[in-house]
PDB file of N, CA and C in Angstrom:
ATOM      1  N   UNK A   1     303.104 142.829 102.151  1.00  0.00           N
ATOM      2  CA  UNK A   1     303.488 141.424 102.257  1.00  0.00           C
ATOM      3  C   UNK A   1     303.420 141.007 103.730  1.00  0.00           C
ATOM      4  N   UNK A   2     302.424 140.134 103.712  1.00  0.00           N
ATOM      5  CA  UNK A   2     302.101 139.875 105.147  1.00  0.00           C
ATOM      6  C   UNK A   2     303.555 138.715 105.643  1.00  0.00           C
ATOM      7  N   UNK A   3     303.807 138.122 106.862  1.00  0.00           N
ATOM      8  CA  UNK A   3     304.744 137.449 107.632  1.00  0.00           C
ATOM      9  C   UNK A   3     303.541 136.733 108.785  1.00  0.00           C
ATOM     10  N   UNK A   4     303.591 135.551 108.601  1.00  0.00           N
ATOM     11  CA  UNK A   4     303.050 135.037 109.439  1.00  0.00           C
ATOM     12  C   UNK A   4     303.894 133.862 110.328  1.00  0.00           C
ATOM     13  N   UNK A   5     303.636 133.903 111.647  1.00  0.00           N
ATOM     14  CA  UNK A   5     304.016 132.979 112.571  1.00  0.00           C
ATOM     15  C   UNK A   5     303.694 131.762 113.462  1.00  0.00           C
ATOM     16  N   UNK A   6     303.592 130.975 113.382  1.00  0.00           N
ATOM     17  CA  UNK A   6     302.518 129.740 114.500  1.00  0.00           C
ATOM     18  C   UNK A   6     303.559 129.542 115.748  1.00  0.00           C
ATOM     19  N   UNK A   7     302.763 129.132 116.615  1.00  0.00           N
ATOM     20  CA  UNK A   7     303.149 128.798 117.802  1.00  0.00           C
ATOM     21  C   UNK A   7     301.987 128.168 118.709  1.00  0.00           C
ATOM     22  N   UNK A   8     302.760 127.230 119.752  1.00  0.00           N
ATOM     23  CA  UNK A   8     301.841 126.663 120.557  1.00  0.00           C
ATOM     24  C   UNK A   8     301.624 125.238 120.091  1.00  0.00           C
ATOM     25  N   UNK A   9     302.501 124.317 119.208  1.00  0.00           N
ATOM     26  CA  UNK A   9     301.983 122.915 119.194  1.00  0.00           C
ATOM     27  C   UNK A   9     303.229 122.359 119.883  1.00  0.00           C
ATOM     28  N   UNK A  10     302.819 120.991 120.075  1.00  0.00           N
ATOM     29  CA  UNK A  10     303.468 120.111 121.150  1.00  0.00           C
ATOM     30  C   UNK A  10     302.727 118.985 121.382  1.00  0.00           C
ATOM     31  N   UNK A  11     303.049 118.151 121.945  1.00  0.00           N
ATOM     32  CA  UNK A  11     302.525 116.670 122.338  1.00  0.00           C
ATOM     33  C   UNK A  11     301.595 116.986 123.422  1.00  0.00           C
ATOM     34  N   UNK A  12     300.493 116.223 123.253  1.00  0.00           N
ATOM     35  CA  UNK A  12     299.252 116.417 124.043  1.00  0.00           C
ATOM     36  C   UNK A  12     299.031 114.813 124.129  1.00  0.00           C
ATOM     37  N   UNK A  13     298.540 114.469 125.246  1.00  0.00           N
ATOM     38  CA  UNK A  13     297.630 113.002 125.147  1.00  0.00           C
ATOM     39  C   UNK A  13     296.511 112.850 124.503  1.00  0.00           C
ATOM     40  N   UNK A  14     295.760 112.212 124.070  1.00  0.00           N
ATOM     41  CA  UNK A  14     293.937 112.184 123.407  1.00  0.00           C
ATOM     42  C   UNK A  14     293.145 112.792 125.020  1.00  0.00           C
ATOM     43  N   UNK A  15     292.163 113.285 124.211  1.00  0.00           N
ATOM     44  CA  UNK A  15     291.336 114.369 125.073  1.00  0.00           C
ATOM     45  C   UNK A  15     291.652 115.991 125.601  1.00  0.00           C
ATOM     46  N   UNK A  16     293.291 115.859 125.260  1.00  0.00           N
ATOM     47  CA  UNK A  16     293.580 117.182 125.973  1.00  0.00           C
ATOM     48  C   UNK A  16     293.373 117.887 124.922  1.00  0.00           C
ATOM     49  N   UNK A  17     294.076 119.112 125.331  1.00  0.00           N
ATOM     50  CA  UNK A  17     293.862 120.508 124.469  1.00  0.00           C
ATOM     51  C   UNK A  17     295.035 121.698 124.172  1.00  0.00           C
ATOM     52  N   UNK A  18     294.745 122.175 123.080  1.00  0.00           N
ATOM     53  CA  UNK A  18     296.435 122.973 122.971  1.00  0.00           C
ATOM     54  C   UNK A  18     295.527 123.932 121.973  1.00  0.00           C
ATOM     55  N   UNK A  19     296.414 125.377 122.151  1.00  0.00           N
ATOM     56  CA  UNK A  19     295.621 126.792 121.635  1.00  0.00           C
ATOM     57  C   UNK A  19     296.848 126.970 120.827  1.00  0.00           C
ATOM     58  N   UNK A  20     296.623 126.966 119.499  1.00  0.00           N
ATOM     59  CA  UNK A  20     297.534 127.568 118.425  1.00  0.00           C
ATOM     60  C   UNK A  20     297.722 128.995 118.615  1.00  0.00           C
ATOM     61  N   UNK A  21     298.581 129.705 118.273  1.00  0.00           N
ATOM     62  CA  UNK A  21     298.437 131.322 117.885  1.00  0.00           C
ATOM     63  C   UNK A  21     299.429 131.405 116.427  1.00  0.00           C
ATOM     64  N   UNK A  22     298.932 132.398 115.703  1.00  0.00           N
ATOM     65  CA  UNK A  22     299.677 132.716 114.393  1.00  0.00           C
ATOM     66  C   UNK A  22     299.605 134.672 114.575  1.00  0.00           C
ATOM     67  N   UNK A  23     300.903 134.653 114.940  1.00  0.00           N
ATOM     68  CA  UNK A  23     301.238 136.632 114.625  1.00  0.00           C
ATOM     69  C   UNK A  23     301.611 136.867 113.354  1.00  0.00           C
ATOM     70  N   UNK A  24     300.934 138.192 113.011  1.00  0.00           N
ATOM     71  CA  UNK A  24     301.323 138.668 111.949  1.00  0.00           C
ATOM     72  C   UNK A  24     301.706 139.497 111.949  1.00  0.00           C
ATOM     73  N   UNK A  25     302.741 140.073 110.875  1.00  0.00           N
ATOM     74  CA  UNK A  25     303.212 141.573 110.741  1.00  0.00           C
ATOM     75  C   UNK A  25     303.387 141.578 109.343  1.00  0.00           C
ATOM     76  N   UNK A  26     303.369 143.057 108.799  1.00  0.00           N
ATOM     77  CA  UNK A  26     303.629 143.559 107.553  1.00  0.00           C
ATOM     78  C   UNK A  26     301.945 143.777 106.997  1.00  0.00           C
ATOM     79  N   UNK A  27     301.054 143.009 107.414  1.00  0.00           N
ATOM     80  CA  UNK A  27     299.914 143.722 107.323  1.00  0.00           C
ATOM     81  C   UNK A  27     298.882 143.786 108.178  1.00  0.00           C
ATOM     82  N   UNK A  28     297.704 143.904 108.462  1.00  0.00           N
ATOM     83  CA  UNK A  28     296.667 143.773 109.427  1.00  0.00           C
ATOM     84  C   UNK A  28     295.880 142.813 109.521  1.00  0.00           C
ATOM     85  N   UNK A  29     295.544 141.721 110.075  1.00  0.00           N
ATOM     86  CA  UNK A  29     294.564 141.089 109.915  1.00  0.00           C
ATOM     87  C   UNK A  29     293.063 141.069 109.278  1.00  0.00           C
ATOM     88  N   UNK A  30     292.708 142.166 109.993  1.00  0.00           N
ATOM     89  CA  UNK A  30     291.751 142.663 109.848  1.00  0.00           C
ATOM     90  C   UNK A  30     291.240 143.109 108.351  1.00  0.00           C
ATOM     91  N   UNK A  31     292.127 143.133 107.445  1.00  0.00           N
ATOM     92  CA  UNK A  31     291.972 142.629 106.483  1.00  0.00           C
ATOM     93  C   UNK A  31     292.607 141.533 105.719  1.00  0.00           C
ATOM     94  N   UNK A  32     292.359 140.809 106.182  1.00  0.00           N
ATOM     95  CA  UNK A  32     292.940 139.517 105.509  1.00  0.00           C
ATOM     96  C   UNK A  32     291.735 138.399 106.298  1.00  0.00           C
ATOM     97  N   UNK A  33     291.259 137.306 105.389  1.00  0.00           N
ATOM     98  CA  UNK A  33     290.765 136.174 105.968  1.00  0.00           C
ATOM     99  C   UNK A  33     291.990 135.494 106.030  1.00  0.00           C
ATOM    100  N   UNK A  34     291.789 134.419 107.295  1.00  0.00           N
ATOM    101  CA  UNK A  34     292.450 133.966 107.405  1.00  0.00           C
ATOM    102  C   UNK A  34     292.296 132.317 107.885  1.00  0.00           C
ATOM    103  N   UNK A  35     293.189 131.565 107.662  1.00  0.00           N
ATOM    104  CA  UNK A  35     292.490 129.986 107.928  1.00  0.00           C
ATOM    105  C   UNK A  35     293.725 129.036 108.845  1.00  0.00           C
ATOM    106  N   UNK A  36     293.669 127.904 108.801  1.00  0.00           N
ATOM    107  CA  UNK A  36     294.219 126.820 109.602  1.00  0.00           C
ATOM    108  C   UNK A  36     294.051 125.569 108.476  1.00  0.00           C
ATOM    109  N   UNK A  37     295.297 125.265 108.079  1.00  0.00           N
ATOM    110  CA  UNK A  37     295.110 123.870 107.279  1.00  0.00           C
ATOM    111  C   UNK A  37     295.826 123.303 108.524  1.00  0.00           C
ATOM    112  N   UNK A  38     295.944 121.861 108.174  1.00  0.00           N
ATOM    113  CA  UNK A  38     297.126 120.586 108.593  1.00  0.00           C
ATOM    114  C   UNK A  38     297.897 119.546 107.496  1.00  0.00           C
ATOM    115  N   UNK A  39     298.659 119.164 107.659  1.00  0.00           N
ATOM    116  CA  UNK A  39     299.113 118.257 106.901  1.00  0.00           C
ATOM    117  C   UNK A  39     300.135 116.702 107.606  1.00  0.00           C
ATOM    118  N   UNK A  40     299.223 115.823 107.615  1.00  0.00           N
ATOM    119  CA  UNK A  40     299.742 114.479 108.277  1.00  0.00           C
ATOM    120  C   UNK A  40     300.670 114.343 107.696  1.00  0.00           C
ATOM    121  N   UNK A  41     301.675 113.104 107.593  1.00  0.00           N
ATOM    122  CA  UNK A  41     302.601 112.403 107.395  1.00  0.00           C
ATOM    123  C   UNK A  41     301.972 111.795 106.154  1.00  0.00           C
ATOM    124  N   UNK A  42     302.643 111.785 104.673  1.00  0.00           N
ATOM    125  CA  UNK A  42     302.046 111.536 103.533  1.00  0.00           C
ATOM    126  C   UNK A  42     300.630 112.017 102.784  1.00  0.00           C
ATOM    127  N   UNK A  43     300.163 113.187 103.590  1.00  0.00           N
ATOM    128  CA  UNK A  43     298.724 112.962 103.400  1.00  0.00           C
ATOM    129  C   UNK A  43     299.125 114.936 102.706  1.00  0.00           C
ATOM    130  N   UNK A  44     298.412 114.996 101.963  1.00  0.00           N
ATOM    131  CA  UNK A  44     298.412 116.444 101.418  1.00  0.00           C
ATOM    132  C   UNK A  44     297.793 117.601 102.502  1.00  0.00           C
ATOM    133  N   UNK A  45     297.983 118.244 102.001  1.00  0.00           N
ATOM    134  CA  UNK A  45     297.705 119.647 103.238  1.00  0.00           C
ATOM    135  C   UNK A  45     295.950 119.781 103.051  1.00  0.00           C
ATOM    136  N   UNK A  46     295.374 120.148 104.068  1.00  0.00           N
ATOM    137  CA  UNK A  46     293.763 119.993 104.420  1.00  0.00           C
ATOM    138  C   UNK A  46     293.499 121.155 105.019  1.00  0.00           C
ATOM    139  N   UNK A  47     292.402 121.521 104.894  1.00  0.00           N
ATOM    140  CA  UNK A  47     291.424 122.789 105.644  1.00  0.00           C
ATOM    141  C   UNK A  47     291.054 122.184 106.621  1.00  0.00           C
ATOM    142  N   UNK A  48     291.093 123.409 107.808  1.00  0.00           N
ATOM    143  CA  UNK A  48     290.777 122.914 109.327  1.00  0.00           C
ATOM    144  C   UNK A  48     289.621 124.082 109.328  1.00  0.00           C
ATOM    145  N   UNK A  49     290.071 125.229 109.524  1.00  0.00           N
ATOM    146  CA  UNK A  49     289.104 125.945 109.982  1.00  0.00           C
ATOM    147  C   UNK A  49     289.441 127.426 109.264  1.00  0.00           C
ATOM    148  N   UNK A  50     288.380 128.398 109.088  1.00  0.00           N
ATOM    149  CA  UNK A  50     288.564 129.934 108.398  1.00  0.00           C
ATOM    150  C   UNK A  50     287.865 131.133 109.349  1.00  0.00           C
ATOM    151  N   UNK A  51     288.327 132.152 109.227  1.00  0.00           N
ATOM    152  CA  UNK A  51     287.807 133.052 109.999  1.00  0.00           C
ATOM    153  C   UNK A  51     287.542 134.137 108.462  1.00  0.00           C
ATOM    154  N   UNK A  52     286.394 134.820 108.213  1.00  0.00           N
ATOM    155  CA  UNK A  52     286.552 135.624 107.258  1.00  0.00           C
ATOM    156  C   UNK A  52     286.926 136.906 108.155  1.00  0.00           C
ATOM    157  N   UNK A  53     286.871 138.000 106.793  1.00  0.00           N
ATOM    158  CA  UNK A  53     286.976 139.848 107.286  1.00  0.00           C
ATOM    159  C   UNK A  53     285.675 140.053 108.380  1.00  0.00           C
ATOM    160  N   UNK A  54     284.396 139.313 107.931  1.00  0.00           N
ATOM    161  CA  UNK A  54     282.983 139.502 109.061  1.00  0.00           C
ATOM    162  C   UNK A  54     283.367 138.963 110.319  1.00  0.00           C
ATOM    163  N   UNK A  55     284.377 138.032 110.315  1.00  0.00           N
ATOM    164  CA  UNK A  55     284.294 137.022 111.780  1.00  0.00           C
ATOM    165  C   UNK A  55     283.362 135.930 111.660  1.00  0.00           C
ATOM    166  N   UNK A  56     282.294 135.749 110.103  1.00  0.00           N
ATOM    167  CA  UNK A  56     282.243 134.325 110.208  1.00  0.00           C
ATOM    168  C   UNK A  56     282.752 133.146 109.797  1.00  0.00           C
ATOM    169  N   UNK A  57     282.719 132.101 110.565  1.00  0.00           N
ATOM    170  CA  UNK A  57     284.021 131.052 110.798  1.00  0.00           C
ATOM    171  C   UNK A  57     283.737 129.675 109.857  1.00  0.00           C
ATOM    172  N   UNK A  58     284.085 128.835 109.813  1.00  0.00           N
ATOM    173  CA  UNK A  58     283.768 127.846 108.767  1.00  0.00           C
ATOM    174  C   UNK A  58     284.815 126.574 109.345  1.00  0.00           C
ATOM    175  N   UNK A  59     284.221 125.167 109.667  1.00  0.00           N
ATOM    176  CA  UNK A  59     285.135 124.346 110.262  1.00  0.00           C
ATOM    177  C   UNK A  59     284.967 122.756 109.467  1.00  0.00           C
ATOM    178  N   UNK A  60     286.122 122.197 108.812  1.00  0.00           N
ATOM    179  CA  UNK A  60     285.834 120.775 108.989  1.00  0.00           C
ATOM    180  C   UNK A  60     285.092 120.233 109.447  1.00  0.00           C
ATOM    181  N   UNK A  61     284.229 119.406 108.803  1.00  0.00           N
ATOM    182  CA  UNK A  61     283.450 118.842 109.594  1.00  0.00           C
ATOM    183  C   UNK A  61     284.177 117.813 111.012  1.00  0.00           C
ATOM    184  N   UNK A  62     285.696 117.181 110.114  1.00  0.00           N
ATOM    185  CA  UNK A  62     286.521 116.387 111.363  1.00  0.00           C
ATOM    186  C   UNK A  62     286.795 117.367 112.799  1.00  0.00           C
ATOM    187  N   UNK A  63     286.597 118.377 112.640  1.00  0.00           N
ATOM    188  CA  UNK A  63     286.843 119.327 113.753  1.00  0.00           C
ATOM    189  C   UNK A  63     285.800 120.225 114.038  1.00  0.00           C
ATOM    190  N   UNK A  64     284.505 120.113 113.508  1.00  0.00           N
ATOM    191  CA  UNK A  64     283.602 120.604 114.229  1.00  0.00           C
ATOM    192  C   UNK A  64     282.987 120.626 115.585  1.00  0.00           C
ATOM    193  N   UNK A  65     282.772 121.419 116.531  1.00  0.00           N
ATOM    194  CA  UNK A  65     282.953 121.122 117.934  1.00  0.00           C
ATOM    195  C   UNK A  65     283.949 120.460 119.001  1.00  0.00           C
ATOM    196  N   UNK A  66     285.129 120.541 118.196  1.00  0.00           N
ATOM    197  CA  UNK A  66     285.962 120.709 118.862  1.00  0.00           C
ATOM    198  C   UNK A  66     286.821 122.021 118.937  1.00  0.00           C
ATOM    199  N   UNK A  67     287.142 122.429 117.554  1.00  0.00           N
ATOM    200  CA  UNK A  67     288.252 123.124 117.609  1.00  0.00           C
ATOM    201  C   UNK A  67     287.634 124.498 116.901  1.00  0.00           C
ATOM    202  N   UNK A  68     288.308 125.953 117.930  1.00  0.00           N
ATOM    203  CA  UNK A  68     287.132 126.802 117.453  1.00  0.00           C
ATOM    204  C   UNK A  68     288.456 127.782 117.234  1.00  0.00           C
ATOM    205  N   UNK A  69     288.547 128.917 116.251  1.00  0.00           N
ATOM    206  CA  UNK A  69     289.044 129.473 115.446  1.00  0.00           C
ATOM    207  C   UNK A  69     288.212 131.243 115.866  1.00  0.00           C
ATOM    208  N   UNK A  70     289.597 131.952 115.845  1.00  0.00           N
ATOM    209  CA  UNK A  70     288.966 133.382 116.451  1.00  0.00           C
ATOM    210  C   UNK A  70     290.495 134.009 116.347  1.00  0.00           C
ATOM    211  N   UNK A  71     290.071 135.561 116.470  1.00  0.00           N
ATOM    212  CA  UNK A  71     291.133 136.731 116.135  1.00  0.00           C
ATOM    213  C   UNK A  71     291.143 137.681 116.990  1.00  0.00           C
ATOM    214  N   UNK A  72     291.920 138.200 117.483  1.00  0.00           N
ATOM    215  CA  UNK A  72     292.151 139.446 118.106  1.00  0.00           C
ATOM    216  C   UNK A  72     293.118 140.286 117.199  1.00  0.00           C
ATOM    217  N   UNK A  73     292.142 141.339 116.656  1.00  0.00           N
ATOM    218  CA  UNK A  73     292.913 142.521 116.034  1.00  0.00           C
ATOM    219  C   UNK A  73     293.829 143.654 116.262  1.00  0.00           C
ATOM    220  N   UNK A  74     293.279 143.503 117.674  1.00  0.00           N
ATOM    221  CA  UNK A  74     294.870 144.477 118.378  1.00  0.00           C
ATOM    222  C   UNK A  74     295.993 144.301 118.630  1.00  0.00           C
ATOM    223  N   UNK A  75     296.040 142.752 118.544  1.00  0.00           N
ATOM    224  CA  UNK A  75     296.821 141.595 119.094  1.00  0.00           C
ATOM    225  C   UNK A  75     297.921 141.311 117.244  1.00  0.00           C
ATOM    226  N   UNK A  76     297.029 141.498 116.416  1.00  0.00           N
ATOM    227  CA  UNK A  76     297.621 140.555 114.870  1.00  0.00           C
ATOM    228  C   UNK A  76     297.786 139.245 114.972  1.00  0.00           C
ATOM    229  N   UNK A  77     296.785 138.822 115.919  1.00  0.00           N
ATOM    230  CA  UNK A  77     296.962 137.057 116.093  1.00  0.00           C
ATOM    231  C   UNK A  77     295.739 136.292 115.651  1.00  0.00           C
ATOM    232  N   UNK A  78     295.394 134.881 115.320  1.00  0.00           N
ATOM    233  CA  UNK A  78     294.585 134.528 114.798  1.00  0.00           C
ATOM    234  C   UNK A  78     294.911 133.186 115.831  1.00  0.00           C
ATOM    235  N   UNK A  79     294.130 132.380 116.918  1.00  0.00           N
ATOM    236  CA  UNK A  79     294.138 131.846 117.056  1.00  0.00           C
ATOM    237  C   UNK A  79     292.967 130.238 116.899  1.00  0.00           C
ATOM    238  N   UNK A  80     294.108 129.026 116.828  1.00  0.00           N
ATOM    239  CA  UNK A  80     292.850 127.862 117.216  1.00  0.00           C
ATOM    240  C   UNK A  80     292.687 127.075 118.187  1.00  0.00           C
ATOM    241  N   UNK A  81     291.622 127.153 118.955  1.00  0.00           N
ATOM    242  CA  UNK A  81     291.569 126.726 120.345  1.00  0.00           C
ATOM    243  C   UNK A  81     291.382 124.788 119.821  1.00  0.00           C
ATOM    244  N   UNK A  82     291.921 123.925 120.687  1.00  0.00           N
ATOM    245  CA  UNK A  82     291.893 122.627 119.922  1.00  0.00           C
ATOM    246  C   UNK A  82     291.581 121.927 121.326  1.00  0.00           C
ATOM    247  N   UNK A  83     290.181 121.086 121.335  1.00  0.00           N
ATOM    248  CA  UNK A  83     290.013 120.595 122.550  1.00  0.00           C
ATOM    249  C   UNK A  83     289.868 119.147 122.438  1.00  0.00           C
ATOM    250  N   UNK A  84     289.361 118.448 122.831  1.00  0.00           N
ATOM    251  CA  UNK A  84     289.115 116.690 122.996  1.00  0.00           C
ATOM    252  C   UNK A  84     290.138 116.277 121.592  1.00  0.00           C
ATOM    253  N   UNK A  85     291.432 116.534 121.832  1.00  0.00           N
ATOM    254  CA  UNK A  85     292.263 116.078 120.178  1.00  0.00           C
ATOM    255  C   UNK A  85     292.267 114.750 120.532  1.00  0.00           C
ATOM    256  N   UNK A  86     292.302 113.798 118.969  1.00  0.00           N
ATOM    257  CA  UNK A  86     292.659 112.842 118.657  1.00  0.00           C
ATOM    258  C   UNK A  86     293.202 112.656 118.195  1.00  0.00           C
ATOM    259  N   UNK A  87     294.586 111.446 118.023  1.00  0.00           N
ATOM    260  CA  UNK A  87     295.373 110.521 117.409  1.00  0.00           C
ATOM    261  C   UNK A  87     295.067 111.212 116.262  1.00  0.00           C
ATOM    262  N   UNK A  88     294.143 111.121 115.177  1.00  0.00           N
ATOM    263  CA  UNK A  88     294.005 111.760 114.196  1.00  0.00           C
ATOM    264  C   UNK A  88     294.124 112.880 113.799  1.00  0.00           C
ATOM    265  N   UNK A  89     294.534 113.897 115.056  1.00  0.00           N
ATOM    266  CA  UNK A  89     294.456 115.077 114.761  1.00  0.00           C
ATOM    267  C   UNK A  89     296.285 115.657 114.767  1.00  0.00           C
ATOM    268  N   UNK A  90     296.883 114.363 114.838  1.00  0.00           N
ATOM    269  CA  UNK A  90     298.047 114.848 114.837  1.00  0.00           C
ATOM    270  C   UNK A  90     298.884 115.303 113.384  1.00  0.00           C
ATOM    271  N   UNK A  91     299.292 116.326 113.220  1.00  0.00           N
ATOM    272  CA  UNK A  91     299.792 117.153 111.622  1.00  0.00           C
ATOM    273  C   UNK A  91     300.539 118.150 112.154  1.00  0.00           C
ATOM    274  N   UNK A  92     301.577 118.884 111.157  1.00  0.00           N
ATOM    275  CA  UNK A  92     301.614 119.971 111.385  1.00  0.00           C
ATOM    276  C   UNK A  92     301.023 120.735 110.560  1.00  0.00           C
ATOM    277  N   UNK A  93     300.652 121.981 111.740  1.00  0.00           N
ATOM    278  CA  UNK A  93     299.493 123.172 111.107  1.00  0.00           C
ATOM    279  C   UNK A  93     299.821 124.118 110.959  1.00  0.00           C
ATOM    280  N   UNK A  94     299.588 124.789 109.742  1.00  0.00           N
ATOM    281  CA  UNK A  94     299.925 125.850 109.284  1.00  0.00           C
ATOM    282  C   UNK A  94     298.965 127.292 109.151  1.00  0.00           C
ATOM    283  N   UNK A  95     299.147 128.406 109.581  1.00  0.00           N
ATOM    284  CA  UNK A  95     298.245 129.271 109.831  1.00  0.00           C
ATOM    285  C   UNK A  95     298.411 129.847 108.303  1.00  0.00           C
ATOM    286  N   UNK A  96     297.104 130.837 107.430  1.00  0.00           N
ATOM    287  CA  UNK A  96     297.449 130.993 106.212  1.00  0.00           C
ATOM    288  C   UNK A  96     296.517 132.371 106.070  1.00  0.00           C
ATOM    289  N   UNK A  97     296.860 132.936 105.326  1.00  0.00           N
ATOM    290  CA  UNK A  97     296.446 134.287 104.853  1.00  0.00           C
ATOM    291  C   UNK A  97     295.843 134.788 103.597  1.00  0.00           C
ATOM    292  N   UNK A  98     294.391 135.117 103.581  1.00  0.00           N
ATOM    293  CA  UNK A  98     294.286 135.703 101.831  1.00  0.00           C
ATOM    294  C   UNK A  98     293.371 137.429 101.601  1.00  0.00           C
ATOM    295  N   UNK A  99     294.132 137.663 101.094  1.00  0.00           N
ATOM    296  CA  UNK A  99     293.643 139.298 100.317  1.00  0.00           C
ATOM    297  C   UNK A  99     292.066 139.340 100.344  1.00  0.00           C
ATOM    298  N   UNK A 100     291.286 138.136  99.589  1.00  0.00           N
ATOM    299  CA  UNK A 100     290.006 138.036  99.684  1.00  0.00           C
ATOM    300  C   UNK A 100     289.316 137.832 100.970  1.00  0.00           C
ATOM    301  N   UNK A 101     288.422 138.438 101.131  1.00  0.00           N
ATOM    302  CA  UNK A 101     287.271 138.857 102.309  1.00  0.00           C
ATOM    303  C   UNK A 101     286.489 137.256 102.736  1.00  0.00           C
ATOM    304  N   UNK A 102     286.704 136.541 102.185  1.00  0.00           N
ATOM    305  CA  UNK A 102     285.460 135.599 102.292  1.00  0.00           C
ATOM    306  C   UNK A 102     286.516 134.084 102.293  1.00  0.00           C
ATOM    307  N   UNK A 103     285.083 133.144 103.069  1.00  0.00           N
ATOM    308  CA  UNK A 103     285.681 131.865 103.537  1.00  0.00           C
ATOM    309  C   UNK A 103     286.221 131.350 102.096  1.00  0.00           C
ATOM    310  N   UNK A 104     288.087 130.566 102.265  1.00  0.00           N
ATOM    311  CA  UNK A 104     288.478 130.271 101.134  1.00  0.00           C
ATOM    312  C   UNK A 104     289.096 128.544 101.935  1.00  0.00           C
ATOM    313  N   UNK A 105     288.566 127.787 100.902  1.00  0.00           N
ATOM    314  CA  UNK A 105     288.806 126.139 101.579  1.00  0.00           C
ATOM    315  C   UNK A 105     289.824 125.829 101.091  1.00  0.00           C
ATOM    316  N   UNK A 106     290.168 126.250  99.803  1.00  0.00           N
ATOM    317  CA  UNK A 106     291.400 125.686  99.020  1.00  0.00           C
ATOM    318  C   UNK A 106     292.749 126.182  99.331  1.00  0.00           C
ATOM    319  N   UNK A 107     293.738 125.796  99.792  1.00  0.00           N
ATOM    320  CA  UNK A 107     295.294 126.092  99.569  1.00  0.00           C
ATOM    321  C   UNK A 107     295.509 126.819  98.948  1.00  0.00           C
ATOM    322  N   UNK A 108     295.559 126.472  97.732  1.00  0.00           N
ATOM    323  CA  UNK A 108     295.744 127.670  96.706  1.00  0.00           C
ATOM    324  C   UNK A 108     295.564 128.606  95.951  1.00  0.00           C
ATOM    325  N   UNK A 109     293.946 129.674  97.600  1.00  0.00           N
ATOM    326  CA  UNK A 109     293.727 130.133  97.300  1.00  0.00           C
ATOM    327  C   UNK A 109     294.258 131.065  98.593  1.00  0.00           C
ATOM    328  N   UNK A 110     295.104 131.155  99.160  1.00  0.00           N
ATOM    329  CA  UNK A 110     295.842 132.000 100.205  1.00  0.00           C
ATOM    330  C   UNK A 110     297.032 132.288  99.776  1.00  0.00           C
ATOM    331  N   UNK A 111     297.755 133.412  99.853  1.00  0.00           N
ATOM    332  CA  UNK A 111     298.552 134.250  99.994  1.00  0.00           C
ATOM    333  C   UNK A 111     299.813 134.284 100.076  1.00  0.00           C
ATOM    334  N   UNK A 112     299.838 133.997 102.149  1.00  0.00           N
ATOM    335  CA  UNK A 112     300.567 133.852 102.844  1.00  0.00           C
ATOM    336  C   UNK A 112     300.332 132.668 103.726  1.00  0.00           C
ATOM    337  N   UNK A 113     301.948 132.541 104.086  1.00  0.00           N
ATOM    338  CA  UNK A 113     301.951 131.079 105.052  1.00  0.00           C
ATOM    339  C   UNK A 113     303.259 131.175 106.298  1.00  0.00           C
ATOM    340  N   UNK A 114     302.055 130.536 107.568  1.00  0.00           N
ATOM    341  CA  UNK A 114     303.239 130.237 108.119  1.00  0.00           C
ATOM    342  C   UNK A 114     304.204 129.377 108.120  1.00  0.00           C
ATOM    343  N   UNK A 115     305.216 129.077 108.470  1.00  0.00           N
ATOM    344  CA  UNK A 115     306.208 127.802 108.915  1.00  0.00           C
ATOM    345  C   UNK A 115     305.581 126.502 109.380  1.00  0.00           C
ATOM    346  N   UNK A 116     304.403 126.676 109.868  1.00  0.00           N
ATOM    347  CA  UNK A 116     303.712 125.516 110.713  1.00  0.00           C
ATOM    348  C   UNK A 116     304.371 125.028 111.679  1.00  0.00           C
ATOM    349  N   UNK A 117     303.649 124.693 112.890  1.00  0.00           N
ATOM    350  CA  UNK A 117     303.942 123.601 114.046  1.00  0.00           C
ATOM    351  C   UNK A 117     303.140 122.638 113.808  1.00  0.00           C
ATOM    352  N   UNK A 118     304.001 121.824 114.801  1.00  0.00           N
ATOM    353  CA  UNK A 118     303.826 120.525 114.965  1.00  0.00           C
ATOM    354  C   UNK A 118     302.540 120.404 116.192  1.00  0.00           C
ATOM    355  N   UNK A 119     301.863 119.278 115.738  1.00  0.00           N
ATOM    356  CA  UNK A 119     301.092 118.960 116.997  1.00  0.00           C
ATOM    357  C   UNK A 119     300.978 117.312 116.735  1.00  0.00           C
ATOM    358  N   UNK A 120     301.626 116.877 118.010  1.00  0.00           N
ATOM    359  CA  UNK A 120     301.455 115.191 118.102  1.00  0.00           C
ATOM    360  C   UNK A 120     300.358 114.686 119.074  1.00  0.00           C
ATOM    361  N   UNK A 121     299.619 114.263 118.998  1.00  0.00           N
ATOM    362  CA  UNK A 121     298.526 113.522 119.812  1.00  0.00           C
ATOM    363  C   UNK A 121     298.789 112.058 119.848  1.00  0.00           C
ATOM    364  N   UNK A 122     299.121 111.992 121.678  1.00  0.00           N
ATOM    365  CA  UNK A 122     299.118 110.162 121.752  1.00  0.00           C
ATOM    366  C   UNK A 122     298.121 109.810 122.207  1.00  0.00           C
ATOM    367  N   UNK A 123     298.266 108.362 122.302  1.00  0.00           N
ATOM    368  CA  UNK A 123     296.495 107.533 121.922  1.00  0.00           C
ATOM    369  C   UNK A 123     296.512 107.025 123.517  1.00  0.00           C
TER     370      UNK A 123
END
């Protein structure tokens, strides 16, 4: 039973940048894919970005080239690097975990979850 953690959101202005991290314990990353939803204010929870078991990655198109998604296995962290954010990109994000090897887009097809942070972007 994996335990996952987020950290690293906070208020940013538009254009800046803020690096998520999600630790895990109770299992290894390294097997587990793992992803990044968000969820706005009224708006249901969304896929941001996935890292599979290979390391290949899969991104929103709303966050393509911006926001890039990567793991360090020695570490048990999965981080998302988040650059030029927008107003729109403000949610809290939740780091998420699944048994299966391969890119998974849907919610309810992960595992485990973190608590999520917050990330506010002003305009």
């Amino acid at each position: 039973q994996a335990h996952l953690v987020e950290s690293g959101g906070g208020l940013v202005q538009a254009g800046g940048s803020l690096r998520l991290a999600c630790v895990v314990s109770g299992d290894s990353i390294s097997k587990l894919a793992m992803a990044w939803f968000h969820r706005a204010p009224r708006d249901a929870r969304q896929f941001v970005a996935a890292i599979a078991w290979s390391d290949v990655t899969y991104y929103a198109d709303s966050v393509k080239g911006r926001f890039t998604i990567s793991r360090d296995n020695a570490k048990n962290t999965v981080y998302l690097q988040m650059n030029s954010l927008k107003a729109e990109d403000t949610a809290v994000y939740y780091c998420a975990g699944s048994e299966n090897s391969g890119i998974r887009l849907n919610y309810n097809e992960y595992d485990y979850w973190g608590q999520g942070t917050q990330v506010t972007v002003s305009s």
